[in-house]
N, C-alpha and C. Protein backbone atom coordinates (compact mmCIF):
# COMPACT_ATOMS: atom_id res chain seq x y z
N UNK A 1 -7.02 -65.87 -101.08
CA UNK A 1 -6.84 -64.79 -100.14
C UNK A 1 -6.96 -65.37 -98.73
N UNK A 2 -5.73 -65.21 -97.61
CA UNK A 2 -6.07 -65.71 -96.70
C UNK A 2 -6.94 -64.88 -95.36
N UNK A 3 -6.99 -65.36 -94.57
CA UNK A 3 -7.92 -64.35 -93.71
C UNK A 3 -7.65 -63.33 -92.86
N UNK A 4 -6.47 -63.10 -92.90
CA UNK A 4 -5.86 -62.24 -92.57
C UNK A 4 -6.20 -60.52 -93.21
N UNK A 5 -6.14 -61.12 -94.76
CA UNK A 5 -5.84 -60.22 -95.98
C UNK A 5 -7.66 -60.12 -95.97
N UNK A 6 -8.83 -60.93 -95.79
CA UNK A 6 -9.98 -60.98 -95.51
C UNK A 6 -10.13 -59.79 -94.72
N UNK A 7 -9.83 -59.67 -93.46
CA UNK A 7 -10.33 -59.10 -92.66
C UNK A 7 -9.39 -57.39 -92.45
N UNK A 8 -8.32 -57.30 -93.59
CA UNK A 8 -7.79 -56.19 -93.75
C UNK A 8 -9.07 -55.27 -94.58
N UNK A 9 -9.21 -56.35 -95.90
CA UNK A 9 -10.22 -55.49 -96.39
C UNK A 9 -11.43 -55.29 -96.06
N UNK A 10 -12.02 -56.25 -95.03
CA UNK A 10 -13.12 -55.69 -94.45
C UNK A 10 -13.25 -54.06 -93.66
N UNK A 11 -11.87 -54.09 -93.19
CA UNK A 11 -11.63 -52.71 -92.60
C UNK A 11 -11.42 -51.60 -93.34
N UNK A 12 -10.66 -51.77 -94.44
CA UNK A 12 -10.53 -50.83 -95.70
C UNK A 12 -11.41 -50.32 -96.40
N UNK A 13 -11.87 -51.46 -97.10
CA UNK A 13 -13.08 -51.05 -98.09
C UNK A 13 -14.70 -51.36 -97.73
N UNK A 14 -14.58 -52.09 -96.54
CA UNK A 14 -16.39 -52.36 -95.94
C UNK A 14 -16.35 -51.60 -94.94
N UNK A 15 -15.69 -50.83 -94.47
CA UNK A 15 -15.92 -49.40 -92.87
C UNK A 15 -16.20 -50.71 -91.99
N UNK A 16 -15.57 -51.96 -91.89
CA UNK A 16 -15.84 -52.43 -90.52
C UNK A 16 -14.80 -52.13 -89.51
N UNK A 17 -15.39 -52.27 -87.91
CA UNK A 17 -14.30 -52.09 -87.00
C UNK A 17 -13.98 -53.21 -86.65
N UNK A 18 -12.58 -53.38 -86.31
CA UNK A 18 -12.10 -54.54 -85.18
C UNK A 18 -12.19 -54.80 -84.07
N UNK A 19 -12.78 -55.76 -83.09
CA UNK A 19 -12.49 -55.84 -82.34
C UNK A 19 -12.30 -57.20 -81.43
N UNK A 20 -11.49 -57.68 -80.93
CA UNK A 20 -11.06 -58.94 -80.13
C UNK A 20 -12.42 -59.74 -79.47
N UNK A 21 -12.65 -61.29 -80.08
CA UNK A 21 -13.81 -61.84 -80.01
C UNK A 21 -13.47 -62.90 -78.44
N UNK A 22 -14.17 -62.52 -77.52
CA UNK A 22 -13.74 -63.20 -76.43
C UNK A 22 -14.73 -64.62 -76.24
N UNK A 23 -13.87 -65.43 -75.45
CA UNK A 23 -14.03 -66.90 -75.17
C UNK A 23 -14.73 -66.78 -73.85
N UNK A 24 -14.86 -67.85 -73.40
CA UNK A 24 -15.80 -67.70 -71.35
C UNK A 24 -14.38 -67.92 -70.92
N UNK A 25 -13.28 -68.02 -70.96
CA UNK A 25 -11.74 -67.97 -70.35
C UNK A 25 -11.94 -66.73 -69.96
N UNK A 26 -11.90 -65.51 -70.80
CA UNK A 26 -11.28 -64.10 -71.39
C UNK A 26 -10.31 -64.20 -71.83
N UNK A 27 -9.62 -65.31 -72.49
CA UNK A 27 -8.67 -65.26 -73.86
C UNK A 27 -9.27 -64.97 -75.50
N UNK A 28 -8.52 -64.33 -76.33
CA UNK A 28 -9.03 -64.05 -77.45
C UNK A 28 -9.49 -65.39 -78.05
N UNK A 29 -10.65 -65.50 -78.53
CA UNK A 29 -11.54 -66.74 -79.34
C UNK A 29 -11.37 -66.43 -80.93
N UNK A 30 -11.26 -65.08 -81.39
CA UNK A 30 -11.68 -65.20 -82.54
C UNK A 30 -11.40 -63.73 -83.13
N UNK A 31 -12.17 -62.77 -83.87
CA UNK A 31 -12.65 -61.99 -83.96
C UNK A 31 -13.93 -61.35 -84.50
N UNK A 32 -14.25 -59.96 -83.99
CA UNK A 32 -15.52 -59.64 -84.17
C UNK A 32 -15.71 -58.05 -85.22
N UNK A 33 -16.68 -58.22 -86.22
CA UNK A 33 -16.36 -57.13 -87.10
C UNK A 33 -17.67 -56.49 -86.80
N UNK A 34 -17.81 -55.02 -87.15
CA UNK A 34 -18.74 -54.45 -87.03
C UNK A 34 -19.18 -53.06 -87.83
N UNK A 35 -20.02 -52.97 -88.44
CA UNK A 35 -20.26 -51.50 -88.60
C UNK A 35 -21.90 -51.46 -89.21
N UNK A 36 -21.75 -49.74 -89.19
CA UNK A 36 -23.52 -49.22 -88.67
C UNK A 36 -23.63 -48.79 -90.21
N UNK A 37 -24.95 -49.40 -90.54
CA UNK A 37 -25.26 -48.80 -91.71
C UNK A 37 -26.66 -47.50 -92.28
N UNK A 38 -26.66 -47.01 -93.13
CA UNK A 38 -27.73 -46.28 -93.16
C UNK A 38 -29.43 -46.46 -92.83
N UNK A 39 -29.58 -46.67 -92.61
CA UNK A 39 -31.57 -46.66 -92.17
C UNK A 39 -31.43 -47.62 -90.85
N UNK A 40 -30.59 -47.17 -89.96
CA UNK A 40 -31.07 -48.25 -88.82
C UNK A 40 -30.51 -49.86 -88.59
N UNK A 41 -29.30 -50.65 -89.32
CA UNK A 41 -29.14 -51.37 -89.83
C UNK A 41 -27.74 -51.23 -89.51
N UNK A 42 -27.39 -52.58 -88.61
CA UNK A 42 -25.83 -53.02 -88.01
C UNK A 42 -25.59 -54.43 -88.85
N UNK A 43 -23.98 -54.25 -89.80
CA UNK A 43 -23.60 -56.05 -89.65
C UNK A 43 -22.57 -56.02 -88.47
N UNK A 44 -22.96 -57.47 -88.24
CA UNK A 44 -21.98 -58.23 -87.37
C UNK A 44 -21.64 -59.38 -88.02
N UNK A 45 -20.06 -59.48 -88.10
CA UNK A 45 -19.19 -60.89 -88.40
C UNK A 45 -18.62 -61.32 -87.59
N UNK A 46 -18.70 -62.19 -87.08
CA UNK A 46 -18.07 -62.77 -85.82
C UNK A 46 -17.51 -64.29 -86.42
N UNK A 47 -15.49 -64.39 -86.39
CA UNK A 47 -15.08 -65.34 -86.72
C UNK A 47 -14.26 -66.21 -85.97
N UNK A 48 -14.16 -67.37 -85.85
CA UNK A 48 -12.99 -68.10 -84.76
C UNK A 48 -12.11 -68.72 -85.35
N UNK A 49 -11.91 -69.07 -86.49
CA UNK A 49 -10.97 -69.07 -87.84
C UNK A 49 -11.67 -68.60 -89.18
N UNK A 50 -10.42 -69.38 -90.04
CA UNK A 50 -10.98 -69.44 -91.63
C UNK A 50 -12.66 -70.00 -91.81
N UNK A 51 -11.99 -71.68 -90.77
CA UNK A 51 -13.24 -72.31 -91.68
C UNK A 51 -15.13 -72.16 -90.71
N UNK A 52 -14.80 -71.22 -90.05
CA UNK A 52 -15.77 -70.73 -88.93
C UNK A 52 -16.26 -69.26 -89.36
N UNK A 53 -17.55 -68.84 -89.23
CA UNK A 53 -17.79 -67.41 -89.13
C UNK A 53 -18.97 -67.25 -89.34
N UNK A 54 -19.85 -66.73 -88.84
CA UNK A 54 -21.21 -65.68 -88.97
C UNK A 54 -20.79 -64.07 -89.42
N UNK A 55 -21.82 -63.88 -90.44
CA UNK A 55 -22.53 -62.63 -90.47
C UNK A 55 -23.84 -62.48 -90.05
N UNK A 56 -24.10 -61.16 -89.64
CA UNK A 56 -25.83 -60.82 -89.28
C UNK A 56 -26.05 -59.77 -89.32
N UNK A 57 -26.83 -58.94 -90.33
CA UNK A 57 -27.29 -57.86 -90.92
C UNK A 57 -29.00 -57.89 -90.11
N UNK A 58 -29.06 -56.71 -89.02
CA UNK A 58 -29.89 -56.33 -88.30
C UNK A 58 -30.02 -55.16 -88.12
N UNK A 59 -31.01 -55.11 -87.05
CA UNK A 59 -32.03 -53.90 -87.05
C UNK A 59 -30.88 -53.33 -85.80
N UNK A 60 -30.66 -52.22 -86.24
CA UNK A 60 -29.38 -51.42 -84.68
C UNK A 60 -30.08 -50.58 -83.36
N UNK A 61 -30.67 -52.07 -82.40
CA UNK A 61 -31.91 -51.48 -81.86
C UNK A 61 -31.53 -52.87 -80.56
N UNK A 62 -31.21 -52.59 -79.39
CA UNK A 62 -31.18 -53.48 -78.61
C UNK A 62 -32.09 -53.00 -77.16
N UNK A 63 -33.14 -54.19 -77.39
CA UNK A 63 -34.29 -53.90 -75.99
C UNK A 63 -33.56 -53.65 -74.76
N UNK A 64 -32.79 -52.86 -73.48
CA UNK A 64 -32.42 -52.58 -72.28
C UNK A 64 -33.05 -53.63 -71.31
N UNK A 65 -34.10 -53.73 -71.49
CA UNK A 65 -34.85 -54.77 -70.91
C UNK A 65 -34.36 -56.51 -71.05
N UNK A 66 -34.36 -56.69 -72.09
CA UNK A 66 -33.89 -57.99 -72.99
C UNK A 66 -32.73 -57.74 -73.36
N UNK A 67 -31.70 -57.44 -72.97
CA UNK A 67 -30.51 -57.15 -73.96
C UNK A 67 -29.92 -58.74 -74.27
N UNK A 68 -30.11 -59.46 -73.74
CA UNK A 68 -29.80 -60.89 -74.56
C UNK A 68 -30.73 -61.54 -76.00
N UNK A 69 -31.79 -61.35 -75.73
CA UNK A 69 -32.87 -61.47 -76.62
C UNK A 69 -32.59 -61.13 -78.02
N UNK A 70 -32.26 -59.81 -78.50
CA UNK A 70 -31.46 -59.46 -79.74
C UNK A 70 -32.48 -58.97 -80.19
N UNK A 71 -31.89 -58.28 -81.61
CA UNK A 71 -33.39 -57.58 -82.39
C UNK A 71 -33.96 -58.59 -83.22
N UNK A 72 -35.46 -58.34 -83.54
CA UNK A 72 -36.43 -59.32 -84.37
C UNK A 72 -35.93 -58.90 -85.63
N UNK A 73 -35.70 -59.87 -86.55
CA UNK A 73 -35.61 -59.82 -87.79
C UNK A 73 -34.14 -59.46 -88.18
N UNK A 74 -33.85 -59.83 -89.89
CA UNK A 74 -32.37 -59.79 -90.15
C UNK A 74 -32.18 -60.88 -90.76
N UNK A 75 -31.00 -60.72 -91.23
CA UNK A 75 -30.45 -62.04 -92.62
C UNK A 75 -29.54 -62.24 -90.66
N UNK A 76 -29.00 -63.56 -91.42
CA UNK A 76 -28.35 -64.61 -90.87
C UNK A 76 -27.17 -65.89 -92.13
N UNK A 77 -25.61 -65.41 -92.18
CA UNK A 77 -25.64 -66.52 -92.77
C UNK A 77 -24.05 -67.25 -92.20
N UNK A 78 -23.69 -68.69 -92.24
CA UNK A 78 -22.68 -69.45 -91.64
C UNK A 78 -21.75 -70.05 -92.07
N UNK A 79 -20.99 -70.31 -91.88
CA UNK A 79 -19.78 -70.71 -93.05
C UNK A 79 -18.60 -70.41 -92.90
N UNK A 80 -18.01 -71.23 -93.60
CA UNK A 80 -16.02 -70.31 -93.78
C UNK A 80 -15.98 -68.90 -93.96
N UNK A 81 -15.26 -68.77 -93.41
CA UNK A 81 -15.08 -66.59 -93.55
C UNK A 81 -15.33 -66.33 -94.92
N UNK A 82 -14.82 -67.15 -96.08
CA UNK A 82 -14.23 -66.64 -97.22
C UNK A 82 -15.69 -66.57 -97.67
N UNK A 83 -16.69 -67.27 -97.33
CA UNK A 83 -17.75 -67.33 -98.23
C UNK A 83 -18.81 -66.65 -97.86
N UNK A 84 -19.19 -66.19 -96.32
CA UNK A 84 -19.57 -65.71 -95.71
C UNK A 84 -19.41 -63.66 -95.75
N UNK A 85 -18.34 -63.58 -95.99
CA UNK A 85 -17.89 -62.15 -96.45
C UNK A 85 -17.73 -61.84 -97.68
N UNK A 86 -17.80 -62.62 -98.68
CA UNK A 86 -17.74 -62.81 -100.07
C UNK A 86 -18.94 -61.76 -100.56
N UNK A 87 -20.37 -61.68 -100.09
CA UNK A 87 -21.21 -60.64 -100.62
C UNK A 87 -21.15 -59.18 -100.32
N UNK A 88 -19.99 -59.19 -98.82
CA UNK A 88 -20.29 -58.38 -98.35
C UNK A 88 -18.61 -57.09 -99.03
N UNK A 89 -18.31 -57.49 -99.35
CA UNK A 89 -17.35 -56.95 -100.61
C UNK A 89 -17.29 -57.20 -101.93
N UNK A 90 -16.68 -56.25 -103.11
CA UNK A 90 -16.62 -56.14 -104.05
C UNK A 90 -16.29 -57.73 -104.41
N UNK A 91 -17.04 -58.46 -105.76
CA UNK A 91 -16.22 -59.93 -106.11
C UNK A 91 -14.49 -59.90 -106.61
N UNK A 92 -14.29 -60.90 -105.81
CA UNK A 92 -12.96 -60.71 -106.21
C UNK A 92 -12.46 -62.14 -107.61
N UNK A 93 -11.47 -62.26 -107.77
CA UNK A 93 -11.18 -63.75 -107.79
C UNK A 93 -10.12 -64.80 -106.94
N UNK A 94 -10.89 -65.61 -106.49
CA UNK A 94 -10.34 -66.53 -105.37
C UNK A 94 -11.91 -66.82 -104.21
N UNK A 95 -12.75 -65.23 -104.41
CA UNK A 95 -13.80 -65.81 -103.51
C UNK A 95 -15.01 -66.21 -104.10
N UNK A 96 -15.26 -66.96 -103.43
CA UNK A 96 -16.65 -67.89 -103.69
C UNK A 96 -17.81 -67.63 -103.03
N UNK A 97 -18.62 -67.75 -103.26
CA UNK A 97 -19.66 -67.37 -102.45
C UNK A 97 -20.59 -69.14 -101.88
């Protein structure tokens, strides 16, 4: 599955949103996925290709004060898109975790 078809179904079947992952240029770098989950709890996928990408499953709570700082606590994990989004949808075959 290429990442294209990745990040269709992230939108389909994981309720994430799209949106354009910017560079320090302001040309598009990448992209950035997002959505809010029940008890307080945001993922973020942020990818700059295939073989590039973070997820981060956190607390949906940003200090005004610190807004760079980020929230305490949360999974964290790094990797190629394919493997990286692999838990976060149904198993398919082709993805690996």
């Amino acid at each position: 599955m290429d990442s294209a078809e990745l990040i269709e179904r992230l939108r389909r079947e994981g309720g994430f949103r799209l949106l354009p992952l910017l560079g320090n240029t302001g040309q598009v770098a990448g992209v950035h996925l997002a959505r809010f989950l029940p008890g307080g709890q945001l993922d973020v996928i942020q990818a700059w290709d295939e073989r590039w990408a973070v997820w981060a499953r956190m607390p949906d709570a940003v200090d005004p004060g610190s807004p760079f700082a980020g929230p305490v606590g949360g999974v964290v994990q790094a990797g190629p898109l394919a493997r990286v989004v692999a838990p976060l949808l149904p198993i398919q075959s082709g993805l690996s975790r």
